[in-house]
PDB file of N, CA and C in Angstrom:
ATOM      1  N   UNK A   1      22.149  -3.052   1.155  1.00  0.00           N
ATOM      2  CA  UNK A   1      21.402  -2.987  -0.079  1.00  0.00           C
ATOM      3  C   UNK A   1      22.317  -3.310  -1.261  1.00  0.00           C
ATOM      4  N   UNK A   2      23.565  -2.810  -1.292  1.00  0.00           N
ATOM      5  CA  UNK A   2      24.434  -3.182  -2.368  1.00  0.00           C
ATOM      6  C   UNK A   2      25.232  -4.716  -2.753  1.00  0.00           C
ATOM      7  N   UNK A   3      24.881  -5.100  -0.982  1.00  0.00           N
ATOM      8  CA  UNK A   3      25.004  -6.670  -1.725  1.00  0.00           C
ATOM      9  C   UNK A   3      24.076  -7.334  -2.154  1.00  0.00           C
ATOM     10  N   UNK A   4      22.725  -7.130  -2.087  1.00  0.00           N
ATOM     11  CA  UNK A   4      21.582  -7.950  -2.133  1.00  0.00           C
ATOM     12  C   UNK A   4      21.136  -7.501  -3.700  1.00  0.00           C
ATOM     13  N   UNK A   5      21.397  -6.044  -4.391  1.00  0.00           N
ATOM     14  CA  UNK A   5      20.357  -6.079  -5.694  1.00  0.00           C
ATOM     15  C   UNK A   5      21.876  -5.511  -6.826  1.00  0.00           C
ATOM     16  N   UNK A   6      21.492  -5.408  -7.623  1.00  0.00           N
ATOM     17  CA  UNK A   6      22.276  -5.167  -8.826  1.00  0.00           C
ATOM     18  C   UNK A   6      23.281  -4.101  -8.264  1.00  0.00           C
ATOM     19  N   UNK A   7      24.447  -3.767  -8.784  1.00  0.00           N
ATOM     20  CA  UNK A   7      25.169  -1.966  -8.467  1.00  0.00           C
ATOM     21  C   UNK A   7      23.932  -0.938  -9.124  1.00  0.00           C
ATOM     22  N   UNK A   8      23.783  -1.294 -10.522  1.00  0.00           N
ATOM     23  CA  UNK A   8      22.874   0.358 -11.146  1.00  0.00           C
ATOM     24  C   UNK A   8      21.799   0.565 -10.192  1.00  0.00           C
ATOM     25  N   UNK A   9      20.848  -0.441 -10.024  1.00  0.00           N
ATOM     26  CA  UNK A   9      19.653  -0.267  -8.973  1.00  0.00           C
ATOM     27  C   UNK A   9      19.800  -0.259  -7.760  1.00  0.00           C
ATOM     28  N   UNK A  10      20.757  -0.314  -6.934  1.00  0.00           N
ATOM     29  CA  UNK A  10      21.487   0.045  -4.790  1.00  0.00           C
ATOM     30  C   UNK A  10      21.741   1.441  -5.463  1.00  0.00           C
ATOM     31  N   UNK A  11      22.527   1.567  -6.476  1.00  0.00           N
ATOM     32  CA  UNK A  11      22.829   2.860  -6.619  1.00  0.00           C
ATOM     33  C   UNK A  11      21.993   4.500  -6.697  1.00  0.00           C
ATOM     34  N   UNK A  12      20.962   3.832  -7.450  1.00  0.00           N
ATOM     35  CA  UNK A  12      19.628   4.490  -7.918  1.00  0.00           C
ATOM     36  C   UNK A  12      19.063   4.636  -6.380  1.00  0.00           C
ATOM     37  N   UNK A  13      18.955   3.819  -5.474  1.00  0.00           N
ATOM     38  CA  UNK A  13      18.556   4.138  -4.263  1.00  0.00           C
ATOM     39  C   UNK A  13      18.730   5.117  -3.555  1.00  0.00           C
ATOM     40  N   UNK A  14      19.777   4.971  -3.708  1.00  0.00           N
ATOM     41  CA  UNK A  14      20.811   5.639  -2.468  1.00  0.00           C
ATOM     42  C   UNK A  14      20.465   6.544  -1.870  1.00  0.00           C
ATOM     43  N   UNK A  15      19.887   7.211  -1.117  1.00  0.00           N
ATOM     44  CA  UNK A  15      19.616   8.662  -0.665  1.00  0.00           C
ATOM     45  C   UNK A  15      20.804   9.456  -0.463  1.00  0.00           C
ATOM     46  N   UNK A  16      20.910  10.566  -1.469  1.00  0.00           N
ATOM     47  CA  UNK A  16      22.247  11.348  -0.791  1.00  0.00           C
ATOM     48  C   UNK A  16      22.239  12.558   0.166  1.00  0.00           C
ATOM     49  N   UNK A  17      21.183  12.836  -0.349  1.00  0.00           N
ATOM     50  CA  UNK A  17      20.506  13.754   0.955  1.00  0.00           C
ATOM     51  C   UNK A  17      19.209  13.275   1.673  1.00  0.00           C
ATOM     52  N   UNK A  18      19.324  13.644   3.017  1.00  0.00           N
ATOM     53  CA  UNK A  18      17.693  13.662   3.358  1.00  0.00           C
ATOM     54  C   UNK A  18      17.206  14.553   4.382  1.00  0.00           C
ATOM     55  N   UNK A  19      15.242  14.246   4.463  1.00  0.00           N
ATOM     56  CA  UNK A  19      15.221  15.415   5.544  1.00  0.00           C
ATOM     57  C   UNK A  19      14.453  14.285   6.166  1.00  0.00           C
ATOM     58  N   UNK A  20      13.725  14.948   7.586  1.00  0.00           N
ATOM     59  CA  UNK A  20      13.129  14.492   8.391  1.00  0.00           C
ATOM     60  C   UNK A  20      11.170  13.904   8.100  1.00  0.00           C
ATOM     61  N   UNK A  21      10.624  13.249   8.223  1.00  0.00           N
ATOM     62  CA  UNK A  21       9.519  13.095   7.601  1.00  0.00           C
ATOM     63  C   UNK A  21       8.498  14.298   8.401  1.00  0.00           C
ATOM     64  N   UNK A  22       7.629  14.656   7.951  1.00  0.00           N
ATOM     65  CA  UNK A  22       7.125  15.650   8.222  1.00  0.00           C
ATOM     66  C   UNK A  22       5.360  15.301   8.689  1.00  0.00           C
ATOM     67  N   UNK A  23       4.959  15.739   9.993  1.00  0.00           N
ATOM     68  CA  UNK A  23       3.012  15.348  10.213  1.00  0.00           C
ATOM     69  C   UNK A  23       2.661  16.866  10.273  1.00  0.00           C
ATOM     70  N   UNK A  24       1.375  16.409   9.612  1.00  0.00           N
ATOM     71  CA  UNK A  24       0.577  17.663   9.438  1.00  0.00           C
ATOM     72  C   UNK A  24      -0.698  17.097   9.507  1.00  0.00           C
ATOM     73  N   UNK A  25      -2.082  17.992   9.495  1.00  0.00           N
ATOM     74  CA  UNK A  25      -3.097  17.555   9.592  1.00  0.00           C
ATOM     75  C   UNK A  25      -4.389  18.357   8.169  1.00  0.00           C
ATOM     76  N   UNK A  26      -4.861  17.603   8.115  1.00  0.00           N
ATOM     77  CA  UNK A  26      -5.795  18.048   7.133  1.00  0.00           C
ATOM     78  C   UNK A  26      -7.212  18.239   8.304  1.00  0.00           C
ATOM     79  N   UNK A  27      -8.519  18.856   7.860  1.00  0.00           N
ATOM     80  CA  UNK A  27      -9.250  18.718   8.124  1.00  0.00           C
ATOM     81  C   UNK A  27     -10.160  18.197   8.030  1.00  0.00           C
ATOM     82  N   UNK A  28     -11.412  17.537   8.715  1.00  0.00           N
ATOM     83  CA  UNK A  28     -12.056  16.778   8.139  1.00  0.00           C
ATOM     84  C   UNK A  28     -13.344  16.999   8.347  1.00  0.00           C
ATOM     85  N   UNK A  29     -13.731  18.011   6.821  1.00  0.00           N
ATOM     86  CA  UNK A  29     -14.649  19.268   6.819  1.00  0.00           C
ATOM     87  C   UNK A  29     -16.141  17.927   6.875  1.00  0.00           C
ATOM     88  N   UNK A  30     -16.693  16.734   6.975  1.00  0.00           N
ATOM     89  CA  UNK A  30     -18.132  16.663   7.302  1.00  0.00           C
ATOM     90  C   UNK A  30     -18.140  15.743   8.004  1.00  0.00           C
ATOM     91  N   UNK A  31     -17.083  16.294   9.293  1.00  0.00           N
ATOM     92  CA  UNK A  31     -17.086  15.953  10.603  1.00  0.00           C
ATOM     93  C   UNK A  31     -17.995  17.036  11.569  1.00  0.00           C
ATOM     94  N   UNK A  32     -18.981  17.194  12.793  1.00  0.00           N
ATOM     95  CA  UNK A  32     -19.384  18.287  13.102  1.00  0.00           C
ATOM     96  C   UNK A  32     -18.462  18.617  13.937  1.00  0.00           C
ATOM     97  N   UNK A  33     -17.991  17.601  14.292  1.00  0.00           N
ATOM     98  CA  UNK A  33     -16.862  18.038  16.023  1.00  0.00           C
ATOM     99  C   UNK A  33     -15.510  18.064  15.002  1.00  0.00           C
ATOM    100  N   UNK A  34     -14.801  19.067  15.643  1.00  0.00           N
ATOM    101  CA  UNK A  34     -13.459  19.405  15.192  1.00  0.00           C
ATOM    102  C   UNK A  34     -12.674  18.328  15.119  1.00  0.00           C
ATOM    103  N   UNK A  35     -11.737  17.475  13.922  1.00  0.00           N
ATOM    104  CA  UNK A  35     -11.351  16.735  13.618  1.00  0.00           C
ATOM    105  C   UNK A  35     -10.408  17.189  12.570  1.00  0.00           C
ATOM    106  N   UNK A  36      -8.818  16.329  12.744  1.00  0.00           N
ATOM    107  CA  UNK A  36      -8.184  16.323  11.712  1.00  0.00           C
ATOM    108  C   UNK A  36      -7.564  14.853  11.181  1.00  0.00           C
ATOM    109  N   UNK A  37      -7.240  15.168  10.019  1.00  0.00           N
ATOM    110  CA  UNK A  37      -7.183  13.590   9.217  1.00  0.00           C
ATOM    111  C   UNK A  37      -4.975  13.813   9.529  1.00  0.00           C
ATOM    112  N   UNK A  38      -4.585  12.792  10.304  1.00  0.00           N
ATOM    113  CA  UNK A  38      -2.940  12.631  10.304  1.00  0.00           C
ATOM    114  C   UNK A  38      -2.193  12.826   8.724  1.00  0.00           C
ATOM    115  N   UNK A  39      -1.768  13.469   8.352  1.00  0.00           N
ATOM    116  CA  UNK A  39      -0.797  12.997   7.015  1.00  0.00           C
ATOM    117  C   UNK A  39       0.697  12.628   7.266  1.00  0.00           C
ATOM    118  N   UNK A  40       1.355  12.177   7.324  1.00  0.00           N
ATOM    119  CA  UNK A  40       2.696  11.736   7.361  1.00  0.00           C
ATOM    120  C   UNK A  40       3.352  11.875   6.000  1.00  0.00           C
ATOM    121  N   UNK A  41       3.898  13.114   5.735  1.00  0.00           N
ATOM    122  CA  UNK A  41       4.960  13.806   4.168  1.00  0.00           C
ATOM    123  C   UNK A  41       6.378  12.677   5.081  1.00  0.00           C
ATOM    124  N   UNK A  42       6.323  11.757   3.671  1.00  0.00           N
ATOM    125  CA  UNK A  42       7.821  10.907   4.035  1.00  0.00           C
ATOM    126  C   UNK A  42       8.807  11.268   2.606  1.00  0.00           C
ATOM    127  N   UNK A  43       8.816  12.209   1.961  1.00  0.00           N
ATOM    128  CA  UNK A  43       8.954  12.123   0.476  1.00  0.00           C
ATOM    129  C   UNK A  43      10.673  12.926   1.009  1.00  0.00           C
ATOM    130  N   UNK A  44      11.294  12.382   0.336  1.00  0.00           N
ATOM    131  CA  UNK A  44      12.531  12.659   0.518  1.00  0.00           C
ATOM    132  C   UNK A  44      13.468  12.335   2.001  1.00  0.00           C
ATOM    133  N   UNK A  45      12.553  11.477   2.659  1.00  0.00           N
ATOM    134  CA  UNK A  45      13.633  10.724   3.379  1.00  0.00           C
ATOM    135  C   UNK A  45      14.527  10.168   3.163  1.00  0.00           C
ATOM    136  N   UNK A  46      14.748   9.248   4.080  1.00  0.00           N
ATOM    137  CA  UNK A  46      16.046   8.283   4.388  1.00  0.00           C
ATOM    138  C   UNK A  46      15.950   7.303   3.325  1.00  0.00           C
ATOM    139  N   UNK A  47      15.106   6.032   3.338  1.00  0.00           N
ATOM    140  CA  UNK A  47      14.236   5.189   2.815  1.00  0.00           C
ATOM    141  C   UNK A  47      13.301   5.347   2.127  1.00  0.00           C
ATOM    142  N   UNK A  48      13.322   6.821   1.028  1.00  0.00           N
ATOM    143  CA  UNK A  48      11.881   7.224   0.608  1.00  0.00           C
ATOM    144  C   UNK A  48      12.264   6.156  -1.006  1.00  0.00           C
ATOM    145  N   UNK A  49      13.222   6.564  -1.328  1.00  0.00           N
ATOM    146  CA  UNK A  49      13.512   6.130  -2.384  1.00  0.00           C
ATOM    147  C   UNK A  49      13.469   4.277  -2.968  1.00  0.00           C
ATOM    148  N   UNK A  50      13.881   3.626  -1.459  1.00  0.00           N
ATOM    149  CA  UNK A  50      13.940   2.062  -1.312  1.00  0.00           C
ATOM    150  C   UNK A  50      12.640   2.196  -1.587  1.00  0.00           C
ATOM    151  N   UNK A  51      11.876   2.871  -0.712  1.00  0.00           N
ATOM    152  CA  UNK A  51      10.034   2.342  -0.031  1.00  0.00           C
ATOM    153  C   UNK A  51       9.569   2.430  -1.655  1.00  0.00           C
ATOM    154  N   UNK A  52      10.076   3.314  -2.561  1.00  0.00           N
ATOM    155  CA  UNK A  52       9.070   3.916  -3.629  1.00  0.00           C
ATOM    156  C   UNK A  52       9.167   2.361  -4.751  1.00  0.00           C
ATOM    157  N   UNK A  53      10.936   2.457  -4.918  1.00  0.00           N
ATOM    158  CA  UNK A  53      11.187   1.229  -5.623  1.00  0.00           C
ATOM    159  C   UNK A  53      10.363  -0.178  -5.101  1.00  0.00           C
ATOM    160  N   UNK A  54      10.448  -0.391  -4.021  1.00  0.00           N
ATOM    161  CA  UNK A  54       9.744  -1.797  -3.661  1.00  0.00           C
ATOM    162  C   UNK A  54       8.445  -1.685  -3.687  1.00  0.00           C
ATOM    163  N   UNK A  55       7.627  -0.643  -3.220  1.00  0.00           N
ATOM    164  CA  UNK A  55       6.276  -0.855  -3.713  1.00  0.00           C
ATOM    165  C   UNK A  55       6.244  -0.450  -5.375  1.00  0.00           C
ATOM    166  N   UNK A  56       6.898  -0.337  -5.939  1.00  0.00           N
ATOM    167  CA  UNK A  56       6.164  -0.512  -7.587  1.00  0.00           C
ATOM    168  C   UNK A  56       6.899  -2.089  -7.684  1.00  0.00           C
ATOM    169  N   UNK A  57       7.925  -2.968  -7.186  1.00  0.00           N
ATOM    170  CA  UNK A  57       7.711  -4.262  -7.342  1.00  0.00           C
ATOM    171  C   UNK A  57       7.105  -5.202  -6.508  1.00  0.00           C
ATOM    172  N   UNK A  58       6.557  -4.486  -5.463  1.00  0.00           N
ATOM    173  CA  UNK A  58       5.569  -5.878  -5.024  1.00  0.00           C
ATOM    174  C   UNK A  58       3.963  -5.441  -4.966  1.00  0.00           C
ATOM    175  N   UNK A  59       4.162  -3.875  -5.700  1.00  0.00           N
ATOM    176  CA  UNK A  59       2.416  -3.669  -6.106  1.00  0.00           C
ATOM    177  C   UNK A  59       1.873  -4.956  -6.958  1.00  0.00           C
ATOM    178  N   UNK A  60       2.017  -5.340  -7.882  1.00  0.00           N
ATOM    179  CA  UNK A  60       1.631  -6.447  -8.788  1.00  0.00           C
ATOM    180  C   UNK A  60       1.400  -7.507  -8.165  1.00  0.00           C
ATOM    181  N   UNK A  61       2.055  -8.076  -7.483  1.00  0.00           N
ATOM    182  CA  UNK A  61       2.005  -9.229  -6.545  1.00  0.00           C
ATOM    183  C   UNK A  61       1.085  -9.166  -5.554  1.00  0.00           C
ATOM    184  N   UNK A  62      -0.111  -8.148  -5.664  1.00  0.00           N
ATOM    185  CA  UNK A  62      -1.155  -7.653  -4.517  1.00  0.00           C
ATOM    186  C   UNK A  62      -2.092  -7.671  -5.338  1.00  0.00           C
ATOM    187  N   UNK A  63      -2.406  -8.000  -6.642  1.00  0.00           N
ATOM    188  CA  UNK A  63      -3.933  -7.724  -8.141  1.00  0.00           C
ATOM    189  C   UNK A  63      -4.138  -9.000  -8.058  1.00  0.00           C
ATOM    190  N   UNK A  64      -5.811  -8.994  -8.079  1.00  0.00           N
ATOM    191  CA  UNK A  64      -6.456 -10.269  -8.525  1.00  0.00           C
ATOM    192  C   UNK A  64      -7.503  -9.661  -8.587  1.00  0.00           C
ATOM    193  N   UNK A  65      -8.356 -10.562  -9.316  1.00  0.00           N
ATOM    194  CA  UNK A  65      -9.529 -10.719  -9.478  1.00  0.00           C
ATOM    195  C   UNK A  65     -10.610  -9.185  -8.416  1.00  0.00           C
ATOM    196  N   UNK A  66     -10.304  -9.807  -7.233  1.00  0.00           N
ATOM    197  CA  UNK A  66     -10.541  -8.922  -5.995  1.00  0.00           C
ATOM    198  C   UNK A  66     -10.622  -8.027  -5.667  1.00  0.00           C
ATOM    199  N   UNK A  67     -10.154  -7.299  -6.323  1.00  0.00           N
ATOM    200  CA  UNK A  67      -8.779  -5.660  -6.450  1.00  0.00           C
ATOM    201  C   UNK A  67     -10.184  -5.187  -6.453  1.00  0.00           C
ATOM    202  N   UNK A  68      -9.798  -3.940  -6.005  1.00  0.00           N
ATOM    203  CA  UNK A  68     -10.584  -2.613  -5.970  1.00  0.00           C
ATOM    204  C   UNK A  68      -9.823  -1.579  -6.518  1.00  0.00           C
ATOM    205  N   UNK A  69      -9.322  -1.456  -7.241  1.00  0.00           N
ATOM    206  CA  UNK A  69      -8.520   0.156  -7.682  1.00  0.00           C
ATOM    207  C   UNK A  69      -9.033   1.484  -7.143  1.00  0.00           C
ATOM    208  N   UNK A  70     -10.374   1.851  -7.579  1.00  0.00           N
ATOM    209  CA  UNK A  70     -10.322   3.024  -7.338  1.00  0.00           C
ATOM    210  C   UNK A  70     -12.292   3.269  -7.032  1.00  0.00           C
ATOM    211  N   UNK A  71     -12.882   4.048  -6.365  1.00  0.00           N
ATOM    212  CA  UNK A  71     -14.040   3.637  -6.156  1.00  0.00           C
ATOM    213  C   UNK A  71     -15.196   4.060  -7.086  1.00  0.00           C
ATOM    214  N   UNK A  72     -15.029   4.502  -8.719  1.00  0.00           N
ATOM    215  CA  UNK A  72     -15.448   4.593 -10.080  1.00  0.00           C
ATOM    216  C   UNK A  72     -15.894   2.945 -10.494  1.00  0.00           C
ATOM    217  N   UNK A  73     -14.259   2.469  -9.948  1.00  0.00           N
ATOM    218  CA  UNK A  73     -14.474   0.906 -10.452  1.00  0.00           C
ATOM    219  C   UNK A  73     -15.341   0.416  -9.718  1.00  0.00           C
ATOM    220  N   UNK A  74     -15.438   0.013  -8.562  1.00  0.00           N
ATOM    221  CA  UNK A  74     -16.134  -0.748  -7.552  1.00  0.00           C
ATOM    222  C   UNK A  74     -17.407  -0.110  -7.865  1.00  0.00           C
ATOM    223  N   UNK A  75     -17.941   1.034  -8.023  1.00  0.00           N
ATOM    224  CA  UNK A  75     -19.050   1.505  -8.047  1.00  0.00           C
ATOM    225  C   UNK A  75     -19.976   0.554  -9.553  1.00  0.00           C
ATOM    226  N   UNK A  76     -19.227   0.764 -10.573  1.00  0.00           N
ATOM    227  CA  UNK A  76     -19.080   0.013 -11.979  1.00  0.00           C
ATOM    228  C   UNK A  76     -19.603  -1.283 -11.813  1.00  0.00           C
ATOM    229  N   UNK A  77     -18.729  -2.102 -10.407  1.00  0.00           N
ATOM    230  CA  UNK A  77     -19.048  -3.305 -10.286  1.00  0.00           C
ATOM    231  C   UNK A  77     -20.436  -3.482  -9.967  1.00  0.00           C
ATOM    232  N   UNK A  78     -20.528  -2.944  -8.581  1.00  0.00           N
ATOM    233  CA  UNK A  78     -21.986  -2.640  -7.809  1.00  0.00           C
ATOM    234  C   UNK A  78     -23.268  -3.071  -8.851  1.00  0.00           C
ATOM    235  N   UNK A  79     -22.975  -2.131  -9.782  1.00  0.00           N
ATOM    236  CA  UNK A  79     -23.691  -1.749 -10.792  1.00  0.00           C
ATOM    237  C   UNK A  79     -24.391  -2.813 -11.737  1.00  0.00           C
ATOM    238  N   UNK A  80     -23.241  -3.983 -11.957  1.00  0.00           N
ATOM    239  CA  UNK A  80     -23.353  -4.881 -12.931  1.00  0.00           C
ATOM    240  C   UNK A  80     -23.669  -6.506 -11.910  1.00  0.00           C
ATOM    241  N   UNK A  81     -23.996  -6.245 -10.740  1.00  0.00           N
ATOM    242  CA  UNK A  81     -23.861  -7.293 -10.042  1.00  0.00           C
ATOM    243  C   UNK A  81     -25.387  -8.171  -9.935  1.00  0.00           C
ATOM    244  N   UNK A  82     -25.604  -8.884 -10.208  1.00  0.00           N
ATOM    245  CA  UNK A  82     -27.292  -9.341 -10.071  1.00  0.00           C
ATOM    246  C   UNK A  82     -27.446  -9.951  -8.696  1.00  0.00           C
ATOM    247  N   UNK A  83     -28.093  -9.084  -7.835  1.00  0.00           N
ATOM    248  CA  UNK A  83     -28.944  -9.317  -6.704  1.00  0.00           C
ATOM    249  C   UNK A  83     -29.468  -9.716  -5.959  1.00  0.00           C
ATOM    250  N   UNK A  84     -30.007 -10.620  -5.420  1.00  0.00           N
ATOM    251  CA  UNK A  84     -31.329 -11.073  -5.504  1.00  0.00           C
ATOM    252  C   UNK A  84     -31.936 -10.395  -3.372  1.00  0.00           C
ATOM    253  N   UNK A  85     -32.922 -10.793  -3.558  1.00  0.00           N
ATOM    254  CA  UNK A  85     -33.522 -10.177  -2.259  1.00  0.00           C
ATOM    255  C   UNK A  85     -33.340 -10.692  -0.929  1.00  0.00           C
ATOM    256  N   UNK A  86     -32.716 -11.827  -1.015  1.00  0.00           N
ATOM    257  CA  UNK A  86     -31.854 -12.241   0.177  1.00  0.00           C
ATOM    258  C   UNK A  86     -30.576 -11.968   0.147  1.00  0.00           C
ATOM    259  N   UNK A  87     -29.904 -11.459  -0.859  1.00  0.00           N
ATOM    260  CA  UNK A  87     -28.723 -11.262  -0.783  1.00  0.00           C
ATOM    261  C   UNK A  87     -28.559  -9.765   0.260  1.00  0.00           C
ATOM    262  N   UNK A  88     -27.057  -9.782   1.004  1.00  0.00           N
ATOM    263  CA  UNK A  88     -26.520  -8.722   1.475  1.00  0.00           C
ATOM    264  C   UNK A  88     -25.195  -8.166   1.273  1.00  0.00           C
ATOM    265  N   UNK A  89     -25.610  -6.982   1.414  1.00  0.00           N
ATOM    266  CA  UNK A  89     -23.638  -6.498   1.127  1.00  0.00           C
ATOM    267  C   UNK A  89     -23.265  -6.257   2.343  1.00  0.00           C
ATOM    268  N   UNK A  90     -21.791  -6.696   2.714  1.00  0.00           N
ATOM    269  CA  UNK A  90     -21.031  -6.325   3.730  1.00  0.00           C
ATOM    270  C   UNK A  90     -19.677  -5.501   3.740  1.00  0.00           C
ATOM    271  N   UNK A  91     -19.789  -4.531   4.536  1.00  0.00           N
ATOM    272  CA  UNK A  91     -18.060  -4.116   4.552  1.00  0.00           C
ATOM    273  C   UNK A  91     -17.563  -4.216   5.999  1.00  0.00           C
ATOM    274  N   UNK A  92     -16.610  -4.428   6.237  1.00  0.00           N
ATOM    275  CA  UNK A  92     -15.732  -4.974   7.156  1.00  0.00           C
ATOM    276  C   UNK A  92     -14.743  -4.141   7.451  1.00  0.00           C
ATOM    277  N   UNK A  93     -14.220  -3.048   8.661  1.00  0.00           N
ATOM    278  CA  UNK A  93     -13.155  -2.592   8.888  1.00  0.00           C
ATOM    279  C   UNK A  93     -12.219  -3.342   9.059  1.00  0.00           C
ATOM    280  N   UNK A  94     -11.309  -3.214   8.204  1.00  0.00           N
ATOM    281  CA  UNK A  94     -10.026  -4.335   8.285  1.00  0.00           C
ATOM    282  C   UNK A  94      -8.237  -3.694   8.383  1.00  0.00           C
ATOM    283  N   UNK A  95      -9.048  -2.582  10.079  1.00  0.00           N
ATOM    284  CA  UNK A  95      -7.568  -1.489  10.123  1.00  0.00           C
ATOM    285  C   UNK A  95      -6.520  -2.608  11.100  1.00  0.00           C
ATOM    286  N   UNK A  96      -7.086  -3.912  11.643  1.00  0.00           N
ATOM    287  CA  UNK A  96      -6.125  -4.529  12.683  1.00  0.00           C
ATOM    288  C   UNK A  96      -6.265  -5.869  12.197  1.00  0.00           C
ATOM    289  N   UNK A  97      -6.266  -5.999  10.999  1.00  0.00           N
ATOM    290  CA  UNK A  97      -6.935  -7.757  10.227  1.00  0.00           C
ATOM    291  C   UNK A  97      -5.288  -8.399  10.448  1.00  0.00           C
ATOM    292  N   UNK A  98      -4.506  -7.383  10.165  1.00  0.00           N
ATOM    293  CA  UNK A  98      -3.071  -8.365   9.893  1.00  0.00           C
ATOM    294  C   UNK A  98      -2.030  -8.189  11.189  1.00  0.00           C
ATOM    295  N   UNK A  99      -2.625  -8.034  12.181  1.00  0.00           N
ATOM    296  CA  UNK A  99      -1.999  -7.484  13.317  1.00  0.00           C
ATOM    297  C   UNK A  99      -0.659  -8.869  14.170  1.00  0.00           C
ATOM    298  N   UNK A 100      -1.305  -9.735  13.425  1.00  0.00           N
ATOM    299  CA  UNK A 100      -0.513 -11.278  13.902  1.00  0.00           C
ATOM    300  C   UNK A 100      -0.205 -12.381  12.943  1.00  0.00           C
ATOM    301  N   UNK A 101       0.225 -11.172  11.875  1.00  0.00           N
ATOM    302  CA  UNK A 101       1.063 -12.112  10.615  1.00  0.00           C
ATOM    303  C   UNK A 101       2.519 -12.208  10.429  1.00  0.00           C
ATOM    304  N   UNK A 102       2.746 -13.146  10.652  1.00  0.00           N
ATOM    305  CA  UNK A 102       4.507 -13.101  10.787  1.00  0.00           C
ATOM    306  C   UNK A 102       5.376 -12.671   9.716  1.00  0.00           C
ATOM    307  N   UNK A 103       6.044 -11.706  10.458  1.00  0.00           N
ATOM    308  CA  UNK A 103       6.712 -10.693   9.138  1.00  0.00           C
ATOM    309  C   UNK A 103       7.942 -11.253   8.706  1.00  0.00           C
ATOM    310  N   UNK A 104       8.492 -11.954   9.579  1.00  0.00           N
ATOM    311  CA  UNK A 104       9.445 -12.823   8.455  1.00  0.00           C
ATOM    312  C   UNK A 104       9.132 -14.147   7.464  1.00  0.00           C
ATOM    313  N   UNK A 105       8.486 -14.920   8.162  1.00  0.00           N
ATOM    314  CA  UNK A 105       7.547 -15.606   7.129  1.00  0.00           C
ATOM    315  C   UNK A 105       7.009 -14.656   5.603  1.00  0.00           C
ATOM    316  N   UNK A 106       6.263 -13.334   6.314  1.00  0.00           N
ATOM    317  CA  UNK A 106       6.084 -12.916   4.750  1.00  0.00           C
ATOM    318  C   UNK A 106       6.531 -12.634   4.136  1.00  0.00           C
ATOM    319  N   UNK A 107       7.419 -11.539   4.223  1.00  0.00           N
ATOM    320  CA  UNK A 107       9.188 -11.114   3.644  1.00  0.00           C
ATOM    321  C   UNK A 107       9.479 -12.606   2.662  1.00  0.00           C
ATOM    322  N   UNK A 108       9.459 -13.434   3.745  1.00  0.00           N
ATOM    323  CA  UNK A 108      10.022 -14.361   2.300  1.00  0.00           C
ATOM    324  C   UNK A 108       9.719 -14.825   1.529  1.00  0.00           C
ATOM    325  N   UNK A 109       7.989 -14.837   1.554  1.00  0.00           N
ATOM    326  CA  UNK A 109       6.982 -15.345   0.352  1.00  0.00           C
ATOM    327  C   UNK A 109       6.770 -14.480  -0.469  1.00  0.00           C
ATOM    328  N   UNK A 110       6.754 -12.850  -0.187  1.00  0.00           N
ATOM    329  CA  UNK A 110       6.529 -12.041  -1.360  1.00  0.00           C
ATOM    330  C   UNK A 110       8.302 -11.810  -1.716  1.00  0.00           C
ATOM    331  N   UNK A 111       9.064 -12.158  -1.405  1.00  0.00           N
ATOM    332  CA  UNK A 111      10.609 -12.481  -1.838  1.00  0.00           C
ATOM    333  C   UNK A 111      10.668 -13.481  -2.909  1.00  0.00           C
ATOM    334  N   UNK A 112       9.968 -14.521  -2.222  1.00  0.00           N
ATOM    335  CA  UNK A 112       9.898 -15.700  -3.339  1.00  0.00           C
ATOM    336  C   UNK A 112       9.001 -15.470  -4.829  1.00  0.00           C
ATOM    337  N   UNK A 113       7.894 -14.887  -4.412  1.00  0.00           N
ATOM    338  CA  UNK A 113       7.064 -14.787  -5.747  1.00  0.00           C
ATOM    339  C   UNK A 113       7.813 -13.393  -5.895  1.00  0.00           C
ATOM    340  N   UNK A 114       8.411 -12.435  -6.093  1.00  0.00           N
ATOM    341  CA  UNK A 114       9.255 -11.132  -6.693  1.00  0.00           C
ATOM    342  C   UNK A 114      10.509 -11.562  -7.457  1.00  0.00           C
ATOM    343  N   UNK A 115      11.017 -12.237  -6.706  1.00  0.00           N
ATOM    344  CA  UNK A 115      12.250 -13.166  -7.729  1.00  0.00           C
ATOM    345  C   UNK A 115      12.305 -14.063  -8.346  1.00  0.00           C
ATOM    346  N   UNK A 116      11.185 -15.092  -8.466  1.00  0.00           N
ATOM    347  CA  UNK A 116      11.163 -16.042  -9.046  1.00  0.00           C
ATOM    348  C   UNK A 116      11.232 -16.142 -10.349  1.00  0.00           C
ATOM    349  N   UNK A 117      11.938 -16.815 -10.893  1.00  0.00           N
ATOM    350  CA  UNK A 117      12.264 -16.941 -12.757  1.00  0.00           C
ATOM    351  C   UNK A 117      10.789 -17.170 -13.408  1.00  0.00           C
ATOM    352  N   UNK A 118      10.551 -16.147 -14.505  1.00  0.00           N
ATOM    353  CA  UNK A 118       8.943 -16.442 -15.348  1.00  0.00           C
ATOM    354  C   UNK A 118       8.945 -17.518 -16.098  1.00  0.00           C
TER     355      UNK A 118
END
């Protein structure tokens, strides 16, 4: 890490302590059959600090038009959308959509658009 980004910011990284990441379960009260929701506490790991820094610089590089923020907004949208009676809405589970995207290929395209001169 200290050869690749500035000294102040490898430094800022650094983890000097850490602990182990931690699973726990929530419940998932309007389920009828007993169910719990996984949580994974990673906050003060190894890499908590890298993971935190890089997603606030390649969050931005993920907004368009498209975005859904938060479901107030999308609802907002819903709202303002004109209709018509053949039209349909679809949602799509998309938990295995990226299951065969090459991760070094991407690494270097969101590398390229993160560093690139404005």
């Amino acid at each position: 890490m200290q050869r690749i980004l500035p000294k102040p910011i490898a430094d800022s990284l650094i983890q000097k302590s850490s602990r182990l990441a931690h699973l726990y379960g929530l419940p998932k009260t309007h389920k009828k059959k007993l169910a719990v929701r996984p949580i994974l506490s990673a906050t003060r790991t190894y890499n908590y600090k890298l993971a935190k820094w890089l997603d606030e610089k390649l969050k931005p590089l993920s907004v368009n038009d498209q975005t859904v923020n938060d479901i107030s907004s999308f609802v907002g949208d819903l709202h303002e959308m004109k209709i018509d009676e053949q039209d349909i809405l679809v949602s799509y589970d998309v938990s295995s959509l990226f299951a065969n995207v090459p991760v070094d290929e991407t690494i270097e395209i969101l590398a390229e658009k993160a560093f690139k001169p404005d």
